[in-house]
PDB file of N, CA and C in Angstrom:
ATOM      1  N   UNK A   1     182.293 121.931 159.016  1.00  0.00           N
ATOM      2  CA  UNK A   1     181.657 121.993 160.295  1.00  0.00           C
ATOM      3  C   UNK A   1     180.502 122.984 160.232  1.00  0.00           C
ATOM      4  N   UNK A   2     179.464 122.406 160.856  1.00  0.00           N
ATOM      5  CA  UNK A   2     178.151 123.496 160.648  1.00  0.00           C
ATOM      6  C   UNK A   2     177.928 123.980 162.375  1.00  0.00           C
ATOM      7  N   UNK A   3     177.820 125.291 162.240  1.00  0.00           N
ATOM      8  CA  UNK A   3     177.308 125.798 163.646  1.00  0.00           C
ATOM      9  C   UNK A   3     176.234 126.196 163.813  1.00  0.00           C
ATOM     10  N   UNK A   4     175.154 126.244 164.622  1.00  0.00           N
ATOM     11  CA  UNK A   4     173.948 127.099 164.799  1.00  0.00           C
ATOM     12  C   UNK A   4     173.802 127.621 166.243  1.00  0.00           C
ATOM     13  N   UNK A   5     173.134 129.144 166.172  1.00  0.00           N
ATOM     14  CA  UNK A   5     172.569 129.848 167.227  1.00  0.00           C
ATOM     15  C   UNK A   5     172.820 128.886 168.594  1.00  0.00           C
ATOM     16  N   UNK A   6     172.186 128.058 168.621  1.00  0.00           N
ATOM     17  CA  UNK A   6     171.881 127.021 170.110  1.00  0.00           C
ATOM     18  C   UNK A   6     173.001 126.312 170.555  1.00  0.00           C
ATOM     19  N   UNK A   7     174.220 126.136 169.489  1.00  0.00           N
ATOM     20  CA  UNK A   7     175.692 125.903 170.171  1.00  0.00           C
ATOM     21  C   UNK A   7     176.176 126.300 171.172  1.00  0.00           C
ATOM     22  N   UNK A   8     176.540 126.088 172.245  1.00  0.00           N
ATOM     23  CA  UNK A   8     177.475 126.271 173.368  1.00  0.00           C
ATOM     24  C   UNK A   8     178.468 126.676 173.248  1.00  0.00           C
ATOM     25  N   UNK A   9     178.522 128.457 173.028  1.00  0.00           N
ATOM     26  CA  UNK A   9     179.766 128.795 172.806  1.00  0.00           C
ATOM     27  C   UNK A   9     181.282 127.744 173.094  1.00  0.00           C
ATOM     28  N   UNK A  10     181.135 127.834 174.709  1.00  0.00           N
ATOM     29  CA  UNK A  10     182.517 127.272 174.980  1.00  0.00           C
ATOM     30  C   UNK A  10     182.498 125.853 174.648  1.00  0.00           C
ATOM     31  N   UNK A  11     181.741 125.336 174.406  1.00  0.00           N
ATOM     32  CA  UNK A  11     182.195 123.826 173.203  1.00  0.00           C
ATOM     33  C   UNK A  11     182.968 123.963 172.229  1.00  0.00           C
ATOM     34  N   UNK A  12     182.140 124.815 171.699  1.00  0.00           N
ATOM     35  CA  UNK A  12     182.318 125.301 169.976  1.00  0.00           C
ATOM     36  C   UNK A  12     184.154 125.795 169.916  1.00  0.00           C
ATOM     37  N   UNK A  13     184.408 126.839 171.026  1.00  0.00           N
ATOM     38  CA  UNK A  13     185.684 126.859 171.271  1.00  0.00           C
ATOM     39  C   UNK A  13     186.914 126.076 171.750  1.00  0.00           C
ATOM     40  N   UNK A  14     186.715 125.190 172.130  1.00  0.00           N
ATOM     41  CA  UNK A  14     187.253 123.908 172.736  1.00  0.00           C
ATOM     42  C   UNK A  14     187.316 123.124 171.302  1.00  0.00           C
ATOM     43  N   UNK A  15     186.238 122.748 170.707  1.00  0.00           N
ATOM     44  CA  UNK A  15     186.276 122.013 169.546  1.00  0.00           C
ATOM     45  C   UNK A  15     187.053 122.253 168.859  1.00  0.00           C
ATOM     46  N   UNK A  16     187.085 123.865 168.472  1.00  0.00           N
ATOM     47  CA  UNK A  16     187.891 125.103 167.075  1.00  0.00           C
ATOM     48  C   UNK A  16     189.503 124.544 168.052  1.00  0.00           C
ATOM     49  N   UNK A  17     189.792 124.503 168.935  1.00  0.00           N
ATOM     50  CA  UNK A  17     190.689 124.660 169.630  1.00  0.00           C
ATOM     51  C   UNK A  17     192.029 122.964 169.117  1.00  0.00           C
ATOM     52  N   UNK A  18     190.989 122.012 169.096  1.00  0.00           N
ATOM     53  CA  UNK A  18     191.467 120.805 169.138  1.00  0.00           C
ATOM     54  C   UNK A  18     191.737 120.783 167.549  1.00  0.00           C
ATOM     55  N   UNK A  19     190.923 121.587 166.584  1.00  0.00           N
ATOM     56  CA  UNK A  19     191.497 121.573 165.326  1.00  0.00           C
ATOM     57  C   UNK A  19     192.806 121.825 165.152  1.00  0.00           C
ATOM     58  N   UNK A  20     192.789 123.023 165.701  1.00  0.00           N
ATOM     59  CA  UNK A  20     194.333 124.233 165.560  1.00  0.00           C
ATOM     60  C   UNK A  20     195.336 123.337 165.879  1.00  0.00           C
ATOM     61  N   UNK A  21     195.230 122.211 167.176  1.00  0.00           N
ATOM     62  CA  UNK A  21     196.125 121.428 167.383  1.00  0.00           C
ATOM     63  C   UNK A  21     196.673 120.240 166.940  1.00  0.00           C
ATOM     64  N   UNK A  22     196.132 119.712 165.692  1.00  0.00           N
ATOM     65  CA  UNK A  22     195.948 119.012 164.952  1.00  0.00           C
ATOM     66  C   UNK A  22     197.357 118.494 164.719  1.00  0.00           C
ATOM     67  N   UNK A  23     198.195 117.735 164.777  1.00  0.00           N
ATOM     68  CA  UNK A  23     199.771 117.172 164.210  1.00  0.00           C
ATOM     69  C   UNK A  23     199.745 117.208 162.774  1.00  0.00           C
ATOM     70  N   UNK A  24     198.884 117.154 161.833  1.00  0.00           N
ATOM     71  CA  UNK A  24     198.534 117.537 160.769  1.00  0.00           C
ATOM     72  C   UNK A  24     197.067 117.653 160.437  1.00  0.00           C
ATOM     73  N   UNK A  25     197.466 119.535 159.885  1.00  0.00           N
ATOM     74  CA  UNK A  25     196.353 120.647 160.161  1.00  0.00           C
ATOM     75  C   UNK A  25     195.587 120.103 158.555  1.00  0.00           C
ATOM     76  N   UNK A  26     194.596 120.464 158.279  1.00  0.00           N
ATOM     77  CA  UNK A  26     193.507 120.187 157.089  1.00  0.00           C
ATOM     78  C   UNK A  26     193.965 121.669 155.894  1.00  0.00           C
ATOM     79  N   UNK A  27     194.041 121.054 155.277  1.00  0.00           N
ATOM     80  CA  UNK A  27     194.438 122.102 154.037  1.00  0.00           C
ATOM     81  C   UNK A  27     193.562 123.274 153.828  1.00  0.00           C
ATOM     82  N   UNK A  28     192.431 123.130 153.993  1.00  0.00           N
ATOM     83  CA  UNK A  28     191.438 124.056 153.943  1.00  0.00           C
ATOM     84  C   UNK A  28     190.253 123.593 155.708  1.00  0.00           C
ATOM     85  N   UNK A  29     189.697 124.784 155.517  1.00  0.00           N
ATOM     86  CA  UNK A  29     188.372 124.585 157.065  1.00  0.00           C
ATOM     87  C   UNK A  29     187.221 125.282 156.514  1.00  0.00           C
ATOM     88  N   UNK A  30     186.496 125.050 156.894  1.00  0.00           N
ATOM     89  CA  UNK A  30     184.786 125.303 156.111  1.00  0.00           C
ATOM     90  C   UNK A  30     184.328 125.501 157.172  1.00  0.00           C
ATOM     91  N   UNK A  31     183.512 126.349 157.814  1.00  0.00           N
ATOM     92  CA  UNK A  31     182.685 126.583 158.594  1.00  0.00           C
ATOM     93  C   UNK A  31     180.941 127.047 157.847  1.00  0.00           C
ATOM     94  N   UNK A  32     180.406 126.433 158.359  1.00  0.00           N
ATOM     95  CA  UNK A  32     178.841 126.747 157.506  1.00  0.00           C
ATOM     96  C   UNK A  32     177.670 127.090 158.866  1.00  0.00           C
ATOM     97  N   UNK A  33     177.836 128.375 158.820  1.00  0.00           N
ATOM     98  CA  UNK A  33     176.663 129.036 160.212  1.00  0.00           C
ATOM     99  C   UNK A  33     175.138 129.101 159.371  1.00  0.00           C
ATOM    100  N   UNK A  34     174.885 127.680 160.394  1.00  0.00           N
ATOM    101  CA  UNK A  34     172.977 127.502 159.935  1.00  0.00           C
ATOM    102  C   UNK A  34     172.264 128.223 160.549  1.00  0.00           C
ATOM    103  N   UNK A  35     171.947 129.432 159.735  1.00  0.00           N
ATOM    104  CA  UNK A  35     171.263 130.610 160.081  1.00  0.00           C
ATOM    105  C   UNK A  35     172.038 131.352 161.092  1.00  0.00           C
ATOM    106  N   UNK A  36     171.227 132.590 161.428  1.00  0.00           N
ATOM    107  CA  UNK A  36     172.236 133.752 162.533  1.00  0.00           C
ATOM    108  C   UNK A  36     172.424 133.463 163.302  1.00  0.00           C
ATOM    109  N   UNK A  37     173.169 133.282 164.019  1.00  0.00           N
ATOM    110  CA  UNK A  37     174.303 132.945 165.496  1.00  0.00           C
ATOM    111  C   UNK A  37     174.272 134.066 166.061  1.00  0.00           C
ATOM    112  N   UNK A  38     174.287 133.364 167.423  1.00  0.00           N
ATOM    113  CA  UNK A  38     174.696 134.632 168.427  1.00  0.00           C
ATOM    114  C   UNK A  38     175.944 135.407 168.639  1.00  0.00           C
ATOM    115  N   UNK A  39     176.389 136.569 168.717  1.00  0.00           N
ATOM    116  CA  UNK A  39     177.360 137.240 169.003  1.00  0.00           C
ATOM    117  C   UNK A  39     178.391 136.600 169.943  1.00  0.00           C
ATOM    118  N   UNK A  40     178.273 135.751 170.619  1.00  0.00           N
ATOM    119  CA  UNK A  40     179.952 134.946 171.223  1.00  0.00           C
ATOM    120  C   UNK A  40     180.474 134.224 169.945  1.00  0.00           C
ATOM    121  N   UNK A  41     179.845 133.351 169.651  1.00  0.00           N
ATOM    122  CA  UNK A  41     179.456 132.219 168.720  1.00  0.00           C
ATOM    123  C   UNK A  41     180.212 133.120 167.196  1.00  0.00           C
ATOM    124  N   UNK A  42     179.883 134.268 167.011  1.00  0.00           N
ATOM    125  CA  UNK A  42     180.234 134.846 165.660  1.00  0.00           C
ATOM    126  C   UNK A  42     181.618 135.209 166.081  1.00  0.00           C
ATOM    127  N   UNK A  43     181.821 135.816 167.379  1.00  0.00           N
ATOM    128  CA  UNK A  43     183.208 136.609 167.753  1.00  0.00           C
ATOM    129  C   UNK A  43     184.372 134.831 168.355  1.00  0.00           C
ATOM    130  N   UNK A  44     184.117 134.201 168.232  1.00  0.00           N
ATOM    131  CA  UNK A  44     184.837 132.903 168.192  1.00  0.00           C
ATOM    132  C   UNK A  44     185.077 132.287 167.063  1.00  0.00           C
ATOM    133  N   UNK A  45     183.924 132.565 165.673  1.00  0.00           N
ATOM    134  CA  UNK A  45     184.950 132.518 164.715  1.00  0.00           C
ATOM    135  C   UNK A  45     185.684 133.764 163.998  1.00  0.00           C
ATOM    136  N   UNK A  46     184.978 134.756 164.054  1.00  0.00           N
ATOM    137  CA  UNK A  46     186.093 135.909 163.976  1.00  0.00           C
ATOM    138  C   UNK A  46     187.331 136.081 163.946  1.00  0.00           C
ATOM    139  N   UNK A  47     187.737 135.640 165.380  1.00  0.00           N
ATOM    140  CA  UNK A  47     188.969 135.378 165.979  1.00  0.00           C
ATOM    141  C   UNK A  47     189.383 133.851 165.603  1.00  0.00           C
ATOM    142  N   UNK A  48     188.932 133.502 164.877  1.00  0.00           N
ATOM    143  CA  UNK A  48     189.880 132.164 165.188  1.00  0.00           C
ATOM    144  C   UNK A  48     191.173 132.437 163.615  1.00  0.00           C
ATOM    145  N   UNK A  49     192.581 131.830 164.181  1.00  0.00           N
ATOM    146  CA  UNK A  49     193.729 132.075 163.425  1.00  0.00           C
ATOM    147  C   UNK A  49     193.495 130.287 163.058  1.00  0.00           C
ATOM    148  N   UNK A  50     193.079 130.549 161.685  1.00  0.00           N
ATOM    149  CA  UNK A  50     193.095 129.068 160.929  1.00  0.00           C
ATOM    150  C   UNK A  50     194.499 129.460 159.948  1.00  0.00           C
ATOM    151  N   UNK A  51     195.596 128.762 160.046  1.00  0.00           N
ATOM    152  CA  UNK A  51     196.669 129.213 159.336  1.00  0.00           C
ATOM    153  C   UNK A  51     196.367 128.531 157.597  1.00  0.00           C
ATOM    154  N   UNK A  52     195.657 127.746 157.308  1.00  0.00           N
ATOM    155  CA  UNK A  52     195.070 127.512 155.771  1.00  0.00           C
ATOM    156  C   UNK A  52     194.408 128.146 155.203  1.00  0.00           C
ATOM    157  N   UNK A  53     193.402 127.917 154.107  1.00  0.00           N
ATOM    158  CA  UNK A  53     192.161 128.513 153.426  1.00  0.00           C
ATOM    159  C   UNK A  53     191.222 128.445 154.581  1.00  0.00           C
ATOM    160  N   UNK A  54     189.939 129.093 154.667  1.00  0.00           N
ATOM    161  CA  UNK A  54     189.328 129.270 155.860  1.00  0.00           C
ATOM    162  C   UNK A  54     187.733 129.976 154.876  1.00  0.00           C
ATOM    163  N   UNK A  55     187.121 129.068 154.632  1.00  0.00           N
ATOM    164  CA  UNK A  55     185.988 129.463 154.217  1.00  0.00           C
ATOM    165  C   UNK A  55     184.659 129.656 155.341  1.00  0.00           C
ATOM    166  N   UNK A  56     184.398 130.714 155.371  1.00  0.00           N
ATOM    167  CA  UNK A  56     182.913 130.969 156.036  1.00  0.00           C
ATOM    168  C   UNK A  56     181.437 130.757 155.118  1.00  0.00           C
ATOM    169  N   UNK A  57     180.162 129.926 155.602  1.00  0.00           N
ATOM    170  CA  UNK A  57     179.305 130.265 154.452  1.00  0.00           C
ATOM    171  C   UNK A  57     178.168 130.708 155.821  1.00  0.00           C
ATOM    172  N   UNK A  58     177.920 131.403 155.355  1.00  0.00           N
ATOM    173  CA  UNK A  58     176.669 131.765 155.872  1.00  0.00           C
ATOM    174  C   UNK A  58     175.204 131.509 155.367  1.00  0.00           C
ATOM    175  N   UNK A  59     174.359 131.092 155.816  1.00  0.00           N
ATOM    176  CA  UNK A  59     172.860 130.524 155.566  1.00  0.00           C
ATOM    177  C   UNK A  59     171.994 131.552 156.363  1.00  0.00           C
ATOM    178  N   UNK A  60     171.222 132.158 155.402  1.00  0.00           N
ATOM    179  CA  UNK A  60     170.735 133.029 155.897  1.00  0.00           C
ATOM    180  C   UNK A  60     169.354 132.722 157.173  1.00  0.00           C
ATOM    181  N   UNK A  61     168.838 131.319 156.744  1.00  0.00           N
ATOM    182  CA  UNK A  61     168.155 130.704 157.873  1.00  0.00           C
ATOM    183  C   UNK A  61     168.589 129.043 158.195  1.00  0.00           C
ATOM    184  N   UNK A  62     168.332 129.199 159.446  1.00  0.00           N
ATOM    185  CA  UNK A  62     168.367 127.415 159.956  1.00  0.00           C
ATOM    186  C   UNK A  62     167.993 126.374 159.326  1.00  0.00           C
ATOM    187  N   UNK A  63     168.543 125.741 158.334  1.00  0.00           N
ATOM    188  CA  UNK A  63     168.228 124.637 157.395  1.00  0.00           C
ATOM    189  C   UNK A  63     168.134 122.661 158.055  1.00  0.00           C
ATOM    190  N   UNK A  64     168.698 123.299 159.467  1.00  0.00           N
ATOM    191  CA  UNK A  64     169.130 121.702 159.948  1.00  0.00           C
ATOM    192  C   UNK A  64     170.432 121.568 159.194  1.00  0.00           C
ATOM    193  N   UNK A  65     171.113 120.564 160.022  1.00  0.00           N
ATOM    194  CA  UNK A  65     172.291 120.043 160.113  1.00  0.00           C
ATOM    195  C   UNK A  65     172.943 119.490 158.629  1.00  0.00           C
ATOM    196  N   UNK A  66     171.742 118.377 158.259  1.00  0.00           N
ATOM    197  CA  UNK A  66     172.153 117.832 157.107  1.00  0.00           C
ATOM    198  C   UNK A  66     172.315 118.756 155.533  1.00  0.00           C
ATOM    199  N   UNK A  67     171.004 119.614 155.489  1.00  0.00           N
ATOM    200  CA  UNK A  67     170.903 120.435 154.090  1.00  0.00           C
ATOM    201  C   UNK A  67     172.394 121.920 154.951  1.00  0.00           C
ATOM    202  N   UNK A  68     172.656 122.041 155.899  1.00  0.00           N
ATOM    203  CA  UNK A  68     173.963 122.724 155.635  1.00  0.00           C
ATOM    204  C   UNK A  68     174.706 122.354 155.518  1.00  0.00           C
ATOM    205  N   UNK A  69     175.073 120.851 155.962  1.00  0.00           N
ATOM    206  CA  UNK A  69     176.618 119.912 156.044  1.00  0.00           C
ATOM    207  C   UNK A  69     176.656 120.167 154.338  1.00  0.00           C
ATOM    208  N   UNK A  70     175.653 119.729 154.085  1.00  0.00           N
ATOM    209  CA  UNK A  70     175.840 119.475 152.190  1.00  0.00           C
ATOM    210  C   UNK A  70     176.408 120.769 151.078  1.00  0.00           C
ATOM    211  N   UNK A  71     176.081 122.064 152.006  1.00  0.00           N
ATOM    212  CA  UNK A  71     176.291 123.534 151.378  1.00  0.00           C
ATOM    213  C   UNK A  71     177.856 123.442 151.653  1.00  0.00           C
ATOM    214  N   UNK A  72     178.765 123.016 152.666  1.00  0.00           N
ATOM    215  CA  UNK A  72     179.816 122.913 153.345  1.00  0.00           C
ATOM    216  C   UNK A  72     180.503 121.677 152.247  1.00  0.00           C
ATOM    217  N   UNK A  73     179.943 120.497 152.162  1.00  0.00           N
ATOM    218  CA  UNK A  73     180.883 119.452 151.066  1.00  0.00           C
ATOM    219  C   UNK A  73     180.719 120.186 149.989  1.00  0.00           C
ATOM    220  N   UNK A  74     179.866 121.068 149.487  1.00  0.00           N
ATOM    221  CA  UNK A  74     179.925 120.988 147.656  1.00  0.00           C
ATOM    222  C   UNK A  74     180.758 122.461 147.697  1.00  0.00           C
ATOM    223  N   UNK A  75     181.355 123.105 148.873  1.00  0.00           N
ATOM    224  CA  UNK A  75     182.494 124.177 148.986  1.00  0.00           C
ATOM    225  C   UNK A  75     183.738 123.285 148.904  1.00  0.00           C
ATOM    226  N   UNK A  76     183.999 122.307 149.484  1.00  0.00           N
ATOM    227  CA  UNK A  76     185.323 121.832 149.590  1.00  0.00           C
ATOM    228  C   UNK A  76     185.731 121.583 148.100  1.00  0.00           C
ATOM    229  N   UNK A  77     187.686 121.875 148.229  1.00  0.00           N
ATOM    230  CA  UNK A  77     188.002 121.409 146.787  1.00  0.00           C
ATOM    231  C   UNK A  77     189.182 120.227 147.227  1.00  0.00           C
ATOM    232  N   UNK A  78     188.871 119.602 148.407  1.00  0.00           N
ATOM    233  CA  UNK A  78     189.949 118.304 148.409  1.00  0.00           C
ATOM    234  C   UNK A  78     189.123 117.252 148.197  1.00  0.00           C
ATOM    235  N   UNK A  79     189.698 116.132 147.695  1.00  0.00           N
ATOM    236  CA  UNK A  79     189.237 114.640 147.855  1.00  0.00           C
ATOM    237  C   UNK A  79     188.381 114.497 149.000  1.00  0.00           C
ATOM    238  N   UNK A  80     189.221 114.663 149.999  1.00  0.00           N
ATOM    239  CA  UNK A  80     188.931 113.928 151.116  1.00  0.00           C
ATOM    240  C   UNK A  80     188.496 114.949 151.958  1.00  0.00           C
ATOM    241  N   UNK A  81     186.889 114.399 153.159  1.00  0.00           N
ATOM    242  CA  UNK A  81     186.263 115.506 153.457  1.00  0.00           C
ATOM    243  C   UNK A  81     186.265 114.834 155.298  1.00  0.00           C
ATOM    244  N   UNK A  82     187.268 116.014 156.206  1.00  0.00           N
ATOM    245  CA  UNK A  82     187.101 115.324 157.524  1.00  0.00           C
ATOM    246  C   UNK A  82     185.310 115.865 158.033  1.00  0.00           C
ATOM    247  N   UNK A  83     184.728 115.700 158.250  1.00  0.00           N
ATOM    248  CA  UNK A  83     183.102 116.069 159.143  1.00  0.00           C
ATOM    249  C   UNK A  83     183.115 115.939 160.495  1.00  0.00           C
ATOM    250  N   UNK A  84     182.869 117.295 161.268  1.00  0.00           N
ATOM    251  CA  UNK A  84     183.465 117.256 162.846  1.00  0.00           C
ATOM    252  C   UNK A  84     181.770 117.975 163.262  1.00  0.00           C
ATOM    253  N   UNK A  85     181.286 117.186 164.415  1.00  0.00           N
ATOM    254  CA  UNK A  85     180.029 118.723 164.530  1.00  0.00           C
ATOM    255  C   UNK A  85     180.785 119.608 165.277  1.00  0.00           C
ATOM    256  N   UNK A  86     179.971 120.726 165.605  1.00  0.00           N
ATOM    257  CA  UNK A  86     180.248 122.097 166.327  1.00  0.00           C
ATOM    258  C   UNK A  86     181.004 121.992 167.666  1.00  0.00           C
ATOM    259  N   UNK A  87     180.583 120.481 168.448  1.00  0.00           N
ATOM    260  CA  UNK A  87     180.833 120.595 169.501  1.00  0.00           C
ATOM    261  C   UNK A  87     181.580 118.959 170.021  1.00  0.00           C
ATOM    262  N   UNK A  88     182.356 118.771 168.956  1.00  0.00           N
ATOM    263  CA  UNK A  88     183.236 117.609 168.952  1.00  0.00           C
ATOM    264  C   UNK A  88     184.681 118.177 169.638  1.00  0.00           C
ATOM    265  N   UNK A  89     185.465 117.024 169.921  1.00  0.00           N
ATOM    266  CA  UNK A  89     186.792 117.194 170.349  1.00  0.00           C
ATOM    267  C   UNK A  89     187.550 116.116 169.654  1.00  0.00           C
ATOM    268  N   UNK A  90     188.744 116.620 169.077  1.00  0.00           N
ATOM    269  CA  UNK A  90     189.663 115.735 168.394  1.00  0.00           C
ATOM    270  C   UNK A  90     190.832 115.617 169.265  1.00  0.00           C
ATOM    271  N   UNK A  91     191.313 114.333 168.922  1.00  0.00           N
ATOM    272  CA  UNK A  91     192.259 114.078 169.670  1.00  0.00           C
ATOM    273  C   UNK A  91     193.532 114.466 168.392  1.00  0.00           C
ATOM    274  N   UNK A  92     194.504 114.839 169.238  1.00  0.00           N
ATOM    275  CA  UNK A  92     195.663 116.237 168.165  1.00  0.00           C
ATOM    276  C   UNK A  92     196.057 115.007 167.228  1.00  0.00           C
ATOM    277  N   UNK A  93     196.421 113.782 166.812  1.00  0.00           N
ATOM    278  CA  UNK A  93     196.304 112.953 165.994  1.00  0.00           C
ATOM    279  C   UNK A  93     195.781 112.728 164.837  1.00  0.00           C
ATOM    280  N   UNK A  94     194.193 113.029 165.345  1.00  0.00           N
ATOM    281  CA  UNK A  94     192.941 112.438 164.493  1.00  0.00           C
ATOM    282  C   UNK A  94     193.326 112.583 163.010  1.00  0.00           C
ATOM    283  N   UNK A  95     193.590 113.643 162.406  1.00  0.00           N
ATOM    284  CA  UNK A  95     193.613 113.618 160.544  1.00  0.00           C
ATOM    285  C   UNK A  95     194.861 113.051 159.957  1.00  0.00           C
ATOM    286  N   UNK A  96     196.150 112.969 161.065  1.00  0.00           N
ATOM    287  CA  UNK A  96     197.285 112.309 160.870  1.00  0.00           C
ATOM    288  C   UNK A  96     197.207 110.910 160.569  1.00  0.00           C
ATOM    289  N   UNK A  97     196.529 110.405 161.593  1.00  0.00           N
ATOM    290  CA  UNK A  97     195.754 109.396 161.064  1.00  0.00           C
ATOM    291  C   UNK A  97     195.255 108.646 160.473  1.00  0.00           C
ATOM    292  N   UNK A  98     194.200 109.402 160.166  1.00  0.00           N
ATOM    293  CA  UNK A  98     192.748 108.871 159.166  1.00  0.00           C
ATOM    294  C   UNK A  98     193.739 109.076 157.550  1.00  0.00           C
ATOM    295  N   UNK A  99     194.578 110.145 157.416  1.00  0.00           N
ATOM    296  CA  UNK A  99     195.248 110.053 156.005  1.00  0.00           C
ATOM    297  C   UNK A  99     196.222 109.070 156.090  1.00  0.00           C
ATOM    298  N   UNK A 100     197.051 108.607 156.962  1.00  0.00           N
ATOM    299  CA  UNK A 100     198.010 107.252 156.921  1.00  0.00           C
ATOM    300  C   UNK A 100     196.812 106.444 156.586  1.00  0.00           C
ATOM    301  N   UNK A 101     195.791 106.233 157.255  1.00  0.00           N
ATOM    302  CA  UNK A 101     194.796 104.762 156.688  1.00  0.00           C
ATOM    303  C   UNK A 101     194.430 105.039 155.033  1.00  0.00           C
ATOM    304  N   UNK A 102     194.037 106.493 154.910  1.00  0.00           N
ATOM    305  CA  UNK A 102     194.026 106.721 153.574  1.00  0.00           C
ATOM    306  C   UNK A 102     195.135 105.946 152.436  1.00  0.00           C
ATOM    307  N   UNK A 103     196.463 106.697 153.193  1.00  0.00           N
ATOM    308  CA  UNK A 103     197.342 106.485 152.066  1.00  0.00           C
ATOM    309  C   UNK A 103     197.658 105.310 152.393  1.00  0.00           C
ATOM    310  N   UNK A 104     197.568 103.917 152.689  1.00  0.00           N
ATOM    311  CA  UNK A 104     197.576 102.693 152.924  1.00  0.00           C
ATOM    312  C   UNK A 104     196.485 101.939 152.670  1.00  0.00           C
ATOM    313  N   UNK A 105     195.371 102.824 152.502  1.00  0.00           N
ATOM    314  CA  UNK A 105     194.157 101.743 151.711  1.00  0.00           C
ATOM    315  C   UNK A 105     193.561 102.274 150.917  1.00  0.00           C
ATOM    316  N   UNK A 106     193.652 102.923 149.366  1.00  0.00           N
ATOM    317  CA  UNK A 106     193.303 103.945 148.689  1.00  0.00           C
ATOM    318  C   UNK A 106     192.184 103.115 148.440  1.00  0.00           C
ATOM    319  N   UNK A 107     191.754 102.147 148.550  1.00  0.00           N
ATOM    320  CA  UNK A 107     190.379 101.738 148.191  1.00  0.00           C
ATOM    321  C   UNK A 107     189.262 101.840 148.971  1.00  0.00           C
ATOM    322  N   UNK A 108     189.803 102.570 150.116  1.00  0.00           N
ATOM    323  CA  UNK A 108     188.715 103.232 150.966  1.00  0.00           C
ATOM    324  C   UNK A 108     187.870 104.285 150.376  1.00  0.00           C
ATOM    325  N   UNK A 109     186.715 104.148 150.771  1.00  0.00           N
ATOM    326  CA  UNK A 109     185.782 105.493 150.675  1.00  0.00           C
ATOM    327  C   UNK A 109     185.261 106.329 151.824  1.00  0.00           C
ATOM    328  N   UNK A 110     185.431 105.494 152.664  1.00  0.00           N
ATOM    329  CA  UNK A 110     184.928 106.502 154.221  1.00  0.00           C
ATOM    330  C   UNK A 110     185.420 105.571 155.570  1.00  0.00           C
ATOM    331  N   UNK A 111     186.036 106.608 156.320  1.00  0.00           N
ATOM    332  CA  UNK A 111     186.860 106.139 157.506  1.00  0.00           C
ATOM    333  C   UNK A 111     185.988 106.971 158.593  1.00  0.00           C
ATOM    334  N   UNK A 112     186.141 106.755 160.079  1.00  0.00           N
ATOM    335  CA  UNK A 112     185.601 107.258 161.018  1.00  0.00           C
ATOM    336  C   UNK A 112     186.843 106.972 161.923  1.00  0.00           C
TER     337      UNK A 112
END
């Protein structure tokens, strides 16, 4: 997940929120802040209790969405990569899910 400065804190928290609730949580979480963020925005991930691996990357300037999503996949070390923006909401299901379709159609390459 990539965040930048112009995020809506309380999205961004709502979003982080629907992760945590997840019926099955993601083995690892990546957060990639495109360029400096504002102080709510930093103290929301601060605080957030990700009970897995929990990688932060920081970008020292605003690259756009796509050249940070990409700094964020070539961190991950699973197969399989969920992509949420900053200010999405999951329904507590969603990765329970998408890995049953996984493990029932291994000849998949990308699910939504």
């Amino acid at each position: 997940m990539c965040v930048y400065a112009k995020e809506n804190p309380e999205h961004f928290a709502i979003c982080l929120d629907s992760i945590l609730a997840q019926t099955r949580l993601p083995d690892e979480f990546i957060i990639v802040k495109d360029g400096p963020l504002t102080d709510e925005l930093e103290n929301i991930i601060q605080n957030l209790q990700f009970p897995g691996e929990f990688i932060i990357i920081a970008l020292p300037e605003n690259v756009t969405q796509g050249p940070a999503r990409a700094e964020g996949v070539k961190a991950a070390k699973n197969e399989w990569i969920a992509i949420m923006d900053s200010d999405d909401i999951c329904r507590p299901d969603r990765l329970e899910k998408q890995l049953q379709m996984i493990e029932q159609n291994p000849e998949l390459g990308l699910i939504g």
